[in-house]
PDB file of N, CA and C in Angstrom:
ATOM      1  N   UNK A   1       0.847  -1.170   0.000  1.00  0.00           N
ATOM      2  CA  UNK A   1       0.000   0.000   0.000  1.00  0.00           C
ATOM      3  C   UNK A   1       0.894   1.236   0.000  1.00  0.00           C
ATOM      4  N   UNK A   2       0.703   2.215  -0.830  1.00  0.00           N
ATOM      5  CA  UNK A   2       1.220   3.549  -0.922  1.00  0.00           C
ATOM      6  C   UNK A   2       0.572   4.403  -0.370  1.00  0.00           C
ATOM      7  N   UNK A   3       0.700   5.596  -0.093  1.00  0.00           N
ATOM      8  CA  UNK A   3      -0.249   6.960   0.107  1.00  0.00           C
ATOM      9  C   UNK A   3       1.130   8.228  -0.380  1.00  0.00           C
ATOM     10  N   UNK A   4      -0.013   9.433  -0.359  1.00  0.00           N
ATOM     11  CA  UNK A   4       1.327  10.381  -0.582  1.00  0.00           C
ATOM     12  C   UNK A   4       0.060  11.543   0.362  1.00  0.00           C
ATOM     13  N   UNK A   5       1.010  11.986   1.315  1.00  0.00           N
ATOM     14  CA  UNK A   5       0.247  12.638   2.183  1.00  0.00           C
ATOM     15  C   UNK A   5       1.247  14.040   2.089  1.00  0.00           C
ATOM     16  N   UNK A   6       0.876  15.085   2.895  1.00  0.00           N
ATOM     17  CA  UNK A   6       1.056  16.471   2.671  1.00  0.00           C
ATOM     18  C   UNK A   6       1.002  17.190   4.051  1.00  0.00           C
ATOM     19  N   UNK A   7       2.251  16.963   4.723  1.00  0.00           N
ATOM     20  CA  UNK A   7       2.950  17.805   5.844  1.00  0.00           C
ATOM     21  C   UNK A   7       3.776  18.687   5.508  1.00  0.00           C
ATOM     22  N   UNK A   8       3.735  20.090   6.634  1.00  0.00           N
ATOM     23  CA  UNK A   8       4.689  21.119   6.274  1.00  0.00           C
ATOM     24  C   UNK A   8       4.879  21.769   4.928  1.00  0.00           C
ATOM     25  N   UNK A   9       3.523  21.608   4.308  1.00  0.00           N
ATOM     26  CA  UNK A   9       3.954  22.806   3.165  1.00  0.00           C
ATOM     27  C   UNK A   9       4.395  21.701   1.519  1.00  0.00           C
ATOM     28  N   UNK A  10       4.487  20.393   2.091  1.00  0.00           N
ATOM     29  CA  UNK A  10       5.485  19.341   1.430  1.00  0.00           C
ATOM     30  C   UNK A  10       4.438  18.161   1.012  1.00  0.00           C
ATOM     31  N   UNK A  11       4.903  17.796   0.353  1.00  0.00           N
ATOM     32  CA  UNK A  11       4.321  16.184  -0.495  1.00  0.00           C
ATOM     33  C   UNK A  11       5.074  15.294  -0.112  1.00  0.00           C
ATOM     34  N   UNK A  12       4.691  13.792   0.314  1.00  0.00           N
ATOM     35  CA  UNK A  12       5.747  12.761   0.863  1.00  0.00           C
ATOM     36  C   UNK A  12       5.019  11.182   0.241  1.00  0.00           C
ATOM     37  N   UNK A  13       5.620  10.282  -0.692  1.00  0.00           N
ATOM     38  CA  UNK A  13       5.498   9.320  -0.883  1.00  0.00           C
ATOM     39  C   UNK A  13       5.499   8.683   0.235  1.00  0.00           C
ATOM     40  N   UNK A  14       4.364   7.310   0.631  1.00  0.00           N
ATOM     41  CA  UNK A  14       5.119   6.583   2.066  1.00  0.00           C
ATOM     42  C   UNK A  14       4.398   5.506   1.484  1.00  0.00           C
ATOM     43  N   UNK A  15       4.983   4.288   2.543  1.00  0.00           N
ATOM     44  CA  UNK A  15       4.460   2.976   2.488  1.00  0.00           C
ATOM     45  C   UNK A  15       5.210   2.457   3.866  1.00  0.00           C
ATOM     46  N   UNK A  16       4.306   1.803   4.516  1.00  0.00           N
ATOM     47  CA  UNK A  16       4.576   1.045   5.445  1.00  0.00           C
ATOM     48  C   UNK A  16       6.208   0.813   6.104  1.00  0.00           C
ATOM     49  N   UNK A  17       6.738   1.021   6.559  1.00  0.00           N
ATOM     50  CA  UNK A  17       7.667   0.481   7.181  1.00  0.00           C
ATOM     51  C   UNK A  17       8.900   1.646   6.566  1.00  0.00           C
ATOM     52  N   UNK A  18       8.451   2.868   6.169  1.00  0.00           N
ATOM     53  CA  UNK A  18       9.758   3.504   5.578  1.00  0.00           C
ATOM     54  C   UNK A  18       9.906   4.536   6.396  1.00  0.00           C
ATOM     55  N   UNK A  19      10.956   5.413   6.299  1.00  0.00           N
ATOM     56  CA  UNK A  19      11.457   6.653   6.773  1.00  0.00           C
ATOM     57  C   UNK A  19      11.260   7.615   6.067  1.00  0.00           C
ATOM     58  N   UNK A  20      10.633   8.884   6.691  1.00  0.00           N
ATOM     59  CA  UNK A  20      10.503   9.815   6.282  1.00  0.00           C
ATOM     60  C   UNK A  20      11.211  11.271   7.051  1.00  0.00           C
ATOM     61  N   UNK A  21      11.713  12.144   6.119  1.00  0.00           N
ATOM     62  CA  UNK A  21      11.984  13.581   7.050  1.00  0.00           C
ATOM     63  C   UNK A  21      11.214  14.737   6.597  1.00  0.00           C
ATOM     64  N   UNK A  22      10.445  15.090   7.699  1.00  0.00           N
ATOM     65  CA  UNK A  22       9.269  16.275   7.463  1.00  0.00           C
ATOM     66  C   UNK A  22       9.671  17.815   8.396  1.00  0.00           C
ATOM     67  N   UNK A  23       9.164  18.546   8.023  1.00  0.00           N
ATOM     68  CA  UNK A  23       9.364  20.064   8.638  1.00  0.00           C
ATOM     69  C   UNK A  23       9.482  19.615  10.055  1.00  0.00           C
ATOM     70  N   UNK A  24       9.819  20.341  10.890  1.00  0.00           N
ATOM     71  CA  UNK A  24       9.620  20.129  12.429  1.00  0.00           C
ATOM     72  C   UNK A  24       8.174  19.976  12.917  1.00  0.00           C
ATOM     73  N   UNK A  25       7.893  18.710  13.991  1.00  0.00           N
ATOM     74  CA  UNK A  25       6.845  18.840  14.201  1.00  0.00           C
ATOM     75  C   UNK A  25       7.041  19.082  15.867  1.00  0.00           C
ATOM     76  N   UNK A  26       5.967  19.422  16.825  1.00  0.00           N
ATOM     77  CA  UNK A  26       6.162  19.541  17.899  1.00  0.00           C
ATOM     78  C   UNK A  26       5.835  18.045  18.595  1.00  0.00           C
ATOM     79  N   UNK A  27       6.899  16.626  18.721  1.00  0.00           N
ATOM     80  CA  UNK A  27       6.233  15.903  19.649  1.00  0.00           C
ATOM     81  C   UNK A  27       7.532  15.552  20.013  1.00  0.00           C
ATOM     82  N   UNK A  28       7.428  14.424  20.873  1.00  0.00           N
ATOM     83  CA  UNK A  28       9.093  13.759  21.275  1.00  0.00           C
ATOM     84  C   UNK A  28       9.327  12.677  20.836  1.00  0.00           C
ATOM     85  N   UNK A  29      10.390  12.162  20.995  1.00  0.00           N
ATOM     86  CA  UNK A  29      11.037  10.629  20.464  1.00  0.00           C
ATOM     87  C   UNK A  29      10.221   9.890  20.646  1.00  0.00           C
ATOM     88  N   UNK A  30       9.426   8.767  20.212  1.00  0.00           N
ATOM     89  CA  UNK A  30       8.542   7.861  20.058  1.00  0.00           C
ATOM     90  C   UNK A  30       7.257   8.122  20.199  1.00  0.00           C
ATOM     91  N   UNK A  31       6.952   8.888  20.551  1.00  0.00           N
ATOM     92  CA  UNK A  31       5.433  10.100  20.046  1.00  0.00           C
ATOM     93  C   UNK A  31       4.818   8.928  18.389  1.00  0.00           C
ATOM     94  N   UNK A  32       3.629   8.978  19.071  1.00  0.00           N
ATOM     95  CA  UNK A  32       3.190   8.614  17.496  1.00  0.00           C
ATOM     96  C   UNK A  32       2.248   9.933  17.471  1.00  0.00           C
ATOM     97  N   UNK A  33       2.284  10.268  15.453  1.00  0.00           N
ATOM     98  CA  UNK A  33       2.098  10.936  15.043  1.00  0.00           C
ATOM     99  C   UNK A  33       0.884  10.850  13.851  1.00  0.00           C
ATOM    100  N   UNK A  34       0.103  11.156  14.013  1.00  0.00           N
ATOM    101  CA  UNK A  34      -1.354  10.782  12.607  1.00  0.00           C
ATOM    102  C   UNK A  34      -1.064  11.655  11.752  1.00  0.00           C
ATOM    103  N   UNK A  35      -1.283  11.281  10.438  1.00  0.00           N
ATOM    104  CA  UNK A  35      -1.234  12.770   9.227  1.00  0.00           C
ATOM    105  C   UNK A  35      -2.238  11.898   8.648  1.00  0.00           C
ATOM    106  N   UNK A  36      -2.830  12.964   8.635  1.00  0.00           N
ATOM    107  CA  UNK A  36      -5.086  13.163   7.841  1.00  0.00           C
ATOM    108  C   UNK A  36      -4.632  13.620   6.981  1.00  0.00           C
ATOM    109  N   UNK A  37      -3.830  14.301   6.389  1.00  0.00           N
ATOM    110  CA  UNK A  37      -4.166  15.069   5.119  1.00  0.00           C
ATOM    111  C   UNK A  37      -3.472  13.704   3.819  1.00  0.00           C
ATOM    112  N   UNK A  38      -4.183  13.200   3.931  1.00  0.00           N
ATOM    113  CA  UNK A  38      -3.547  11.845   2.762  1.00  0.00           C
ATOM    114  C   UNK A  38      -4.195  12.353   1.459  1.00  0.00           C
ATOM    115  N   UNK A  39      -3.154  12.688  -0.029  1.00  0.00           N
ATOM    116  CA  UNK A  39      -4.062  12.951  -1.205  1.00  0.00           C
ATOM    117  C   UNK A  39      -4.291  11.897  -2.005  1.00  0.00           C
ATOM    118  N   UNK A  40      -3.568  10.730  -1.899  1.00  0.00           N
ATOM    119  CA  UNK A  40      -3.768   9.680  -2.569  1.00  0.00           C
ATOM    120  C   UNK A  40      -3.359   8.571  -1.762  1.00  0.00           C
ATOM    121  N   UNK A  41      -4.061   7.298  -2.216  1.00  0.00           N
ATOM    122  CA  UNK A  41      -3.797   6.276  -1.336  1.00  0.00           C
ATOM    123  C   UNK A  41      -3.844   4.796  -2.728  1.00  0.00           C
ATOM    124  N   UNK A  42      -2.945   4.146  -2.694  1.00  0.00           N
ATOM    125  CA  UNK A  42      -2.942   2.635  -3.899  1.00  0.00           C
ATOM    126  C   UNK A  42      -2.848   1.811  -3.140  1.00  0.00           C
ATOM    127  N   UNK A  43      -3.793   0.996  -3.197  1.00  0.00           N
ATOM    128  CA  UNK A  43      -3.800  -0.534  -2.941  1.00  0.00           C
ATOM    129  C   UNK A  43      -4.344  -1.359  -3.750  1.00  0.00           C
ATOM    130  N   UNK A  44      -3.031  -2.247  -3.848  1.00  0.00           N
ATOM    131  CA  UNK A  44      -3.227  -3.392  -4.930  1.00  0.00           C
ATOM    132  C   UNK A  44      -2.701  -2.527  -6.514  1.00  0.00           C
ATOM    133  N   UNK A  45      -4.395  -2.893  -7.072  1.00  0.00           N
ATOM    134  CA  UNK A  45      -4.314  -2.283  -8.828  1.00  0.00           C
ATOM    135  C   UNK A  45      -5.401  -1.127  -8.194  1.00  0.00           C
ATOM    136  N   UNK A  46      -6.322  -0.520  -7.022  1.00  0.00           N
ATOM    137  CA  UNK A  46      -6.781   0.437  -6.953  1.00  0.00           C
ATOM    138  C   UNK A  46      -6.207   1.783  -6.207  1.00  0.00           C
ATOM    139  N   UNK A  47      -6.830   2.711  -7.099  1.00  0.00           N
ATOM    140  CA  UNK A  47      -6.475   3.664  -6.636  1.00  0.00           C
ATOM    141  C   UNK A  47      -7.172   4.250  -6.544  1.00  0.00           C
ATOM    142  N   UNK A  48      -7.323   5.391  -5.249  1.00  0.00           N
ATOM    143  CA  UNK A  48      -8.217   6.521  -4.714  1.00  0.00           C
ATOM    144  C   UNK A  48      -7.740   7.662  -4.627  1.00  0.00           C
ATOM    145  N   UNK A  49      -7.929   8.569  -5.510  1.00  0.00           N
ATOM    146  CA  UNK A  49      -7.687   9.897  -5.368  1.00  0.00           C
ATOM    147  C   UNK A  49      -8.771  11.047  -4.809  1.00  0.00           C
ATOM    148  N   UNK A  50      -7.983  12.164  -3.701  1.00  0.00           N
ATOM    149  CA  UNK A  50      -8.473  12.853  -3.181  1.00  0.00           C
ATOM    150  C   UNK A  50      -9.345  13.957  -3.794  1.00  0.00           C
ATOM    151  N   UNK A  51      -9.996  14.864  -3.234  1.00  0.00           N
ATOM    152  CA  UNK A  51     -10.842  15.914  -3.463  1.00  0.00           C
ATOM    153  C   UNK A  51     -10.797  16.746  -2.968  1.00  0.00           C
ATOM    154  N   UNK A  52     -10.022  17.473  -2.027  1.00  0.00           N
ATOM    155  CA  UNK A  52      -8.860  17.457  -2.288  1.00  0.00           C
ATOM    156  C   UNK A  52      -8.181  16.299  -1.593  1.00  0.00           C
ATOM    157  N   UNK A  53      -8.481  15.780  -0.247  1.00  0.00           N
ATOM    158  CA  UNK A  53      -8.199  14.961   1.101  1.00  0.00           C
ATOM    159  C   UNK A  53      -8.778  13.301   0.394  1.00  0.00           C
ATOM    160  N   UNK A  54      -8.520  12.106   0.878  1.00  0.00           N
ATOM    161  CA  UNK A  54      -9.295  11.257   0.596  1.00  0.00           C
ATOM    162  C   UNK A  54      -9.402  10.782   2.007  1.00  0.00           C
ATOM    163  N   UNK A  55     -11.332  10.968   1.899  1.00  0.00           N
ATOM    164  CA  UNK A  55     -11.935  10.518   3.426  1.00  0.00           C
ATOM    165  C   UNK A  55     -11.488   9.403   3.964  1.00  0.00           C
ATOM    166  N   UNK A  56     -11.743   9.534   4.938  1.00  0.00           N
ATOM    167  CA  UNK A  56     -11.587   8.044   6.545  1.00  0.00           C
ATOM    168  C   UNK A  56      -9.659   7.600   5.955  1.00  0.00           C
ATOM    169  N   UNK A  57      -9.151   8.498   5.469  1.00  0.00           N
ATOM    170  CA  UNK A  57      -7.712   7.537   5.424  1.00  0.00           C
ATOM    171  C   UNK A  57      -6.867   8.616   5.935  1.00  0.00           C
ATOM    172  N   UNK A  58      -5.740   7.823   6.852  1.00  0.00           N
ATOM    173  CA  UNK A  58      -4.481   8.291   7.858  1.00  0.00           C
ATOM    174  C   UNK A  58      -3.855   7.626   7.848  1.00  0.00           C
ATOM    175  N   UNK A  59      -2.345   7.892   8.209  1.00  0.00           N
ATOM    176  CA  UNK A  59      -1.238   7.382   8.864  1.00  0.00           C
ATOM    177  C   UNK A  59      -0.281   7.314   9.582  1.00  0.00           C
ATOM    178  N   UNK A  60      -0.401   6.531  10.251  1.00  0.00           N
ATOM    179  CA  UNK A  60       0.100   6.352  11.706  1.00  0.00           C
ATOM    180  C   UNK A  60       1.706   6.354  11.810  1.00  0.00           C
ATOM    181  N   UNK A  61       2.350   7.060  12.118  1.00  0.00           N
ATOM    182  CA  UNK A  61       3.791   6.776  11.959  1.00  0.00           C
ATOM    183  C   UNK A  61       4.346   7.159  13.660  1.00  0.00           C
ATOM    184  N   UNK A  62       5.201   6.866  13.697  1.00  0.00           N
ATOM    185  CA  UNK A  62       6.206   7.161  14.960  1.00  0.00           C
ATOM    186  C   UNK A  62       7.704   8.069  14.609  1.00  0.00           C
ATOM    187  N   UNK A  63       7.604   8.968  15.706  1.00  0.00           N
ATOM    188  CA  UNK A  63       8.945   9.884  15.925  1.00  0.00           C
ATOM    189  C   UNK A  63      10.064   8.913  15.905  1.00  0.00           C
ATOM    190  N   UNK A  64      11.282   9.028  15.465  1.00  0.00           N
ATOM    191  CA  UNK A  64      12.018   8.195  15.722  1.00  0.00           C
ATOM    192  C   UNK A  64      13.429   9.421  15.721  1.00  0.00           C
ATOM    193  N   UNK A  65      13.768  10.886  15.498  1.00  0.00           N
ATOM    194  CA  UNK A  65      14.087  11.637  15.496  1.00  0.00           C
ATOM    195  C   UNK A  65      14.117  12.824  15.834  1.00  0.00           C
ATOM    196  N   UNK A  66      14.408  13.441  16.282  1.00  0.00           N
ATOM    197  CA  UNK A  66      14.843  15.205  16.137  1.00  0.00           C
ATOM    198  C   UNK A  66      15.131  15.481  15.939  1.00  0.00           C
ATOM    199  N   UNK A  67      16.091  16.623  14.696  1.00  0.00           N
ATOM    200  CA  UNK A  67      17.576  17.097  14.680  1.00  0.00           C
ATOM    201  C   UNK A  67      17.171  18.365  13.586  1.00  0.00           C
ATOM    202  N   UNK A  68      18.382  18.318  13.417  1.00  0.00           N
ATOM    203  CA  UNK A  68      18.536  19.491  11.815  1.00  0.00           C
ATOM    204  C   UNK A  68      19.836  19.392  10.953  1.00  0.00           C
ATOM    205  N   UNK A  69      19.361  19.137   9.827  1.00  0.00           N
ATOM    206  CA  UNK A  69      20.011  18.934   8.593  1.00  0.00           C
ATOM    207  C   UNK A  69      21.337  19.490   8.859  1.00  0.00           C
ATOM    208  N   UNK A  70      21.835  19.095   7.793  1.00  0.00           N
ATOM    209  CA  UNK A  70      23.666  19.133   7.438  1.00  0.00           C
ATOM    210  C   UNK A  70      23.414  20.940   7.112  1.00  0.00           C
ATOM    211  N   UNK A  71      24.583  21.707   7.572  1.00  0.00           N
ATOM    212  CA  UNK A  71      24.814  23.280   7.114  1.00  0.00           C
ATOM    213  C   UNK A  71      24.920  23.492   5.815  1.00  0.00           C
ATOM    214  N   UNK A  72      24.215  25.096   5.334  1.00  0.00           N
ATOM    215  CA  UNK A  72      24.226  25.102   4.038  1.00  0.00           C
ATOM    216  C   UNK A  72      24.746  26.564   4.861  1.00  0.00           C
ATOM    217  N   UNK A  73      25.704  26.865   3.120  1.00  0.00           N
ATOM    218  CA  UNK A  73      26.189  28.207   3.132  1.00  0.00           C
ATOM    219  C   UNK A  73      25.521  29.039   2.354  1.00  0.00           C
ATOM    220  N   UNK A  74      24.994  30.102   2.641  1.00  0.00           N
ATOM    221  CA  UNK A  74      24.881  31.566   2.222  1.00  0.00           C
ATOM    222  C   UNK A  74      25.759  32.551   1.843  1.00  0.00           C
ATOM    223  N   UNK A  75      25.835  32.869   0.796  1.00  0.00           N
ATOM    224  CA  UNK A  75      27.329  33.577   0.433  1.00  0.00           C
ATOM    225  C   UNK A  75      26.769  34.696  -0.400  1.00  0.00           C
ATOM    226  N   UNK A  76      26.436  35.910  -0.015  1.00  0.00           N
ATOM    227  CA  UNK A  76      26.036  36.894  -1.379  1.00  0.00           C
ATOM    228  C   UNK A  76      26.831  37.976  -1.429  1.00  0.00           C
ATOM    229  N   UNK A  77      26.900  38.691  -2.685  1.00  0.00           N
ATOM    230  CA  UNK A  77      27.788  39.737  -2.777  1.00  0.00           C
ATOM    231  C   UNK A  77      27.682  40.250  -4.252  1.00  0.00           C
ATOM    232  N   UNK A  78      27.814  41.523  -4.455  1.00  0.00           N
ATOM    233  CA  UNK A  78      27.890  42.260  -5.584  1.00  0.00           C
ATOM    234  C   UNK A  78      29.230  42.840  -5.908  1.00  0.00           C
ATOM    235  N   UNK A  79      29.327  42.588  -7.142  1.00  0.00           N
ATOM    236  CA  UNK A  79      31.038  42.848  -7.678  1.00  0.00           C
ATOM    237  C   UNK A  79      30.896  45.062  -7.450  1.00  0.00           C
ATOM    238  N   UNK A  80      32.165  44.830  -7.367  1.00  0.00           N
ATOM    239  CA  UNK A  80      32.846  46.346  -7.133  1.00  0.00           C
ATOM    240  C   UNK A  80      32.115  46.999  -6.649  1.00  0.00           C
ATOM    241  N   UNK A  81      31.658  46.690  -5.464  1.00  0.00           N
ATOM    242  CA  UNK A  81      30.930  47.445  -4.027  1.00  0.00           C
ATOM    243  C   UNK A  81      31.052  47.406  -3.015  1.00  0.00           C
ATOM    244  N   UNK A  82      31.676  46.036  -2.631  1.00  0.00           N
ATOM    245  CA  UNK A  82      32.725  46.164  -1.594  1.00  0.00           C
ATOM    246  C   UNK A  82      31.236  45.794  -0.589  1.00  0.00           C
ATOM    247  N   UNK A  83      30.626  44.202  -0.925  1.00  0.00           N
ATOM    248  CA  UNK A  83      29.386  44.073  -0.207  1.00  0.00           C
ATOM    249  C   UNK A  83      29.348  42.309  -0.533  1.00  0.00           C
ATOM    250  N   UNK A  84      29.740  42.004   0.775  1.00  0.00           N
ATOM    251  CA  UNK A  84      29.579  40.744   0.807  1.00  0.00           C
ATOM    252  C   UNK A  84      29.117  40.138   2.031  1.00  0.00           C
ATOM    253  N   UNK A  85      27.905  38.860   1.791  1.00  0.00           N
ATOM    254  CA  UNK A  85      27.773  38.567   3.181  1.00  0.00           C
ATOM    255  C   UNK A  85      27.638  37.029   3.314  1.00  0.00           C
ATOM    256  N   UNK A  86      28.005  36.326   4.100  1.00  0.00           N
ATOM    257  CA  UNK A  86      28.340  35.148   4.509  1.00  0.00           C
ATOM    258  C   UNK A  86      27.505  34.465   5.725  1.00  0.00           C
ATOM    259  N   UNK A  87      26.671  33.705   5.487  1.00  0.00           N
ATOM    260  CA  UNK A  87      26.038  33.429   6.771  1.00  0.00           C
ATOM    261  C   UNK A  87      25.374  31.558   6.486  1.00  0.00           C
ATOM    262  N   UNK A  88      25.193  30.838   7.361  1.00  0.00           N
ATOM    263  CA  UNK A  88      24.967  29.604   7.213  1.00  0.00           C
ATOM    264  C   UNK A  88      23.165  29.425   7.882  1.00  0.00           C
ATOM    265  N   UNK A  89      23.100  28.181   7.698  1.00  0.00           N
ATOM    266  CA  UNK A  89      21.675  27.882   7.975  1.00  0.00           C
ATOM    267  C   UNK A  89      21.448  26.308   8.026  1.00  0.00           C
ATOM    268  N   UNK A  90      20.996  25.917   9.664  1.00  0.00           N
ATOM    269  CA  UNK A  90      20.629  24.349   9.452  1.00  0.00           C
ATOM    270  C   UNK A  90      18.907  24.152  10.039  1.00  0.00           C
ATOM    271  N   UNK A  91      18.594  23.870   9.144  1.00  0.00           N
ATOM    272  CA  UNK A  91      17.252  23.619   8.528  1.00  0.00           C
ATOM    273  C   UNK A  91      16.697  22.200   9.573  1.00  0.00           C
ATOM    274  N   UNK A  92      15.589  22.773  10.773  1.00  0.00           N
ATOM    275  CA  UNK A  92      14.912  21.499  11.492  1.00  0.00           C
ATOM    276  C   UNK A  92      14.251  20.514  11.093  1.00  0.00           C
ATOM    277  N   UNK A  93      14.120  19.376  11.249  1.00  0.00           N
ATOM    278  CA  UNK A  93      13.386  18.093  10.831  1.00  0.00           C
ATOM    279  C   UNK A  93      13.074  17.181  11.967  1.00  0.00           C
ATOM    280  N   UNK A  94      11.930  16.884  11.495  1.00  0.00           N
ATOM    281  CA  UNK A  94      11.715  15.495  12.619  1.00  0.00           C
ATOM    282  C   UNK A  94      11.487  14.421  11.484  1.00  0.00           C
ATOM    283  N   UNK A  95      12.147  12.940  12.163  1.00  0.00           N
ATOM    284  CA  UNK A  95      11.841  11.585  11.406  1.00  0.00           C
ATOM    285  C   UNK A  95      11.098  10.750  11.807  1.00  0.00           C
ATOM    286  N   UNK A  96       9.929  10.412  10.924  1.00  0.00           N
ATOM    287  CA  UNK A  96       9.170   9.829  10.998  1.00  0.00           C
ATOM    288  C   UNK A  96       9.277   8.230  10.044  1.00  0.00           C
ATOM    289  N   UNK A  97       9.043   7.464  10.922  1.00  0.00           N
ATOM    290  CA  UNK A  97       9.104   6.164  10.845  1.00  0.00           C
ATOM    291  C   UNK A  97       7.220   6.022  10.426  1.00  0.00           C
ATOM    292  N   UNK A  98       6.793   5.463   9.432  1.00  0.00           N
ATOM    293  CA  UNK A  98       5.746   5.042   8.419  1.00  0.00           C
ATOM    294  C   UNK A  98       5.191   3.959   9.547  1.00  0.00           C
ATOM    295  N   UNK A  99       4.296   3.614  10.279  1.00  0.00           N
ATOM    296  CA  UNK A  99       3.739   2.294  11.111  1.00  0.00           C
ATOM    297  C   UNK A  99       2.750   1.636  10.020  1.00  0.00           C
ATOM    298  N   UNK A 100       1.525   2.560   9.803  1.00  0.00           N
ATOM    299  CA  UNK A 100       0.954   1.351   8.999  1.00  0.00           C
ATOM    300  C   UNK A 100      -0.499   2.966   8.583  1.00  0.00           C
ATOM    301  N   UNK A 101      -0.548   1.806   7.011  1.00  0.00           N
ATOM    302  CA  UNK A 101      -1.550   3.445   6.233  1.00  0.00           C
ATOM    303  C   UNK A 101      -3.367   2.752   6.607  1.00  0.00           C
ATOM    304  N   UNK A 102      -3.980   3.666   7.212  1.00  0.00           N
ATOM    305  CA  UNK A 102      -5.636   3.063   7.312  1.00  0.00           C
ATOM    306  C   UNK A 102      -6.580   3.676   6.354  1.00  0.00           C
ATOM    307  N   UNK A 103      -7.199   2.742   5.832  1.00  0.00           N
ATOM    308  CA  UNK A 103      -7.836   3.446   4.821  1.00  0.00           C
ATOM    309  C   UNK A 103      -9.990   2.951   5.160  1.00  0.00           C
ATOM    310  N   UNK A 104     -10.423   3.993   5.692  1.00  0.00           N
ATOM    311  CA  UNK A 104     -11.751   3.465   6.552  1.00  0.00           C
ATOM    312  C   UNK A 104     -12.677   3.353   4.920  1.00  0.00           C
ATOM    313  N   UNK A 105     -12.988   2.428   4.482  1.00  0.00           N
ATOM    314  CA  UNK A 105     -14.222   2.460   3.208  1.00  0.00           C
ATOM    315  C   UNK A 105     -15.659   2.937   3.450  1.00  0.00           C
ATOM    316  N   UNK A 106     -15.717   3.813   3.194  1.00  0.00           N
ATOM    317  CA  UNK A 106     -17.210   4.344   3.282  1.00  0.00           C
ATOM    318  C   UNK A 106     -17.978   4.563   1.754  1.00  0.00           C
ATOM    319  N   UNK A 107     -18.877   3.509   1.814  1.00  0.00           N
ATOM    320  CA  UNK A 107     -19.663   3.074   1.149  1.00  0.00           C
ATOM    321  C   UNK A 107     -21.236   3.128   1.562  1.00  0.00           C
TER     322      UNK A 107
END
């Protein structure tokens, strides 16, 4: 089973048992975590696409992280002005471990 759900601004392929890294969320290390906003969900040869959301389906994943990404450099400057600036940036994430995708059929 696939889904591709939509945390932080972001789109995320998942399936069962994988790792994911999403914007910071507020919980702690082994915190389980629900994300409702699922836009698509495949199982098998079917597929259900959202409207925008596709009803009764979530997924359950667990914190398994905290941290923030590897440093990126910032470097700007304009020639013969004597204007340069240098500054870095490490970007927060929490990892989420995929538990299992529910998909409620309402019929």
């Amino acid at each position: 089973m696939i889904a591709v759900v939509e945390t932080g601004g972001k789109q995320h392929q998942v399936s069962p048992g994988c790792t994911i890294r999403v914007e910071k969320l507020d919980a702690k290390k082994g915190e389980e975590v629900i994300l409702d906003k699922v836009l698509m969900v495949k199982k098998d040869d079917e597929s259900l696409f959202g409207n925008p959301l596709v009803s009764g389906a979530k997924v359950i994943t667990e914190v398994t992280r905290q941290d923030r990404a590897k440093k990126i450099i910032v470097y700007k400057f304009k020639r013969r002005k004597n204007y340069h600036r240098k500054y870095g940036h490490r970007q927060a994430f929490t990892e989420l471990k995929v538990r299992e995708i529910q998909l409620e059929q309402s019929t």
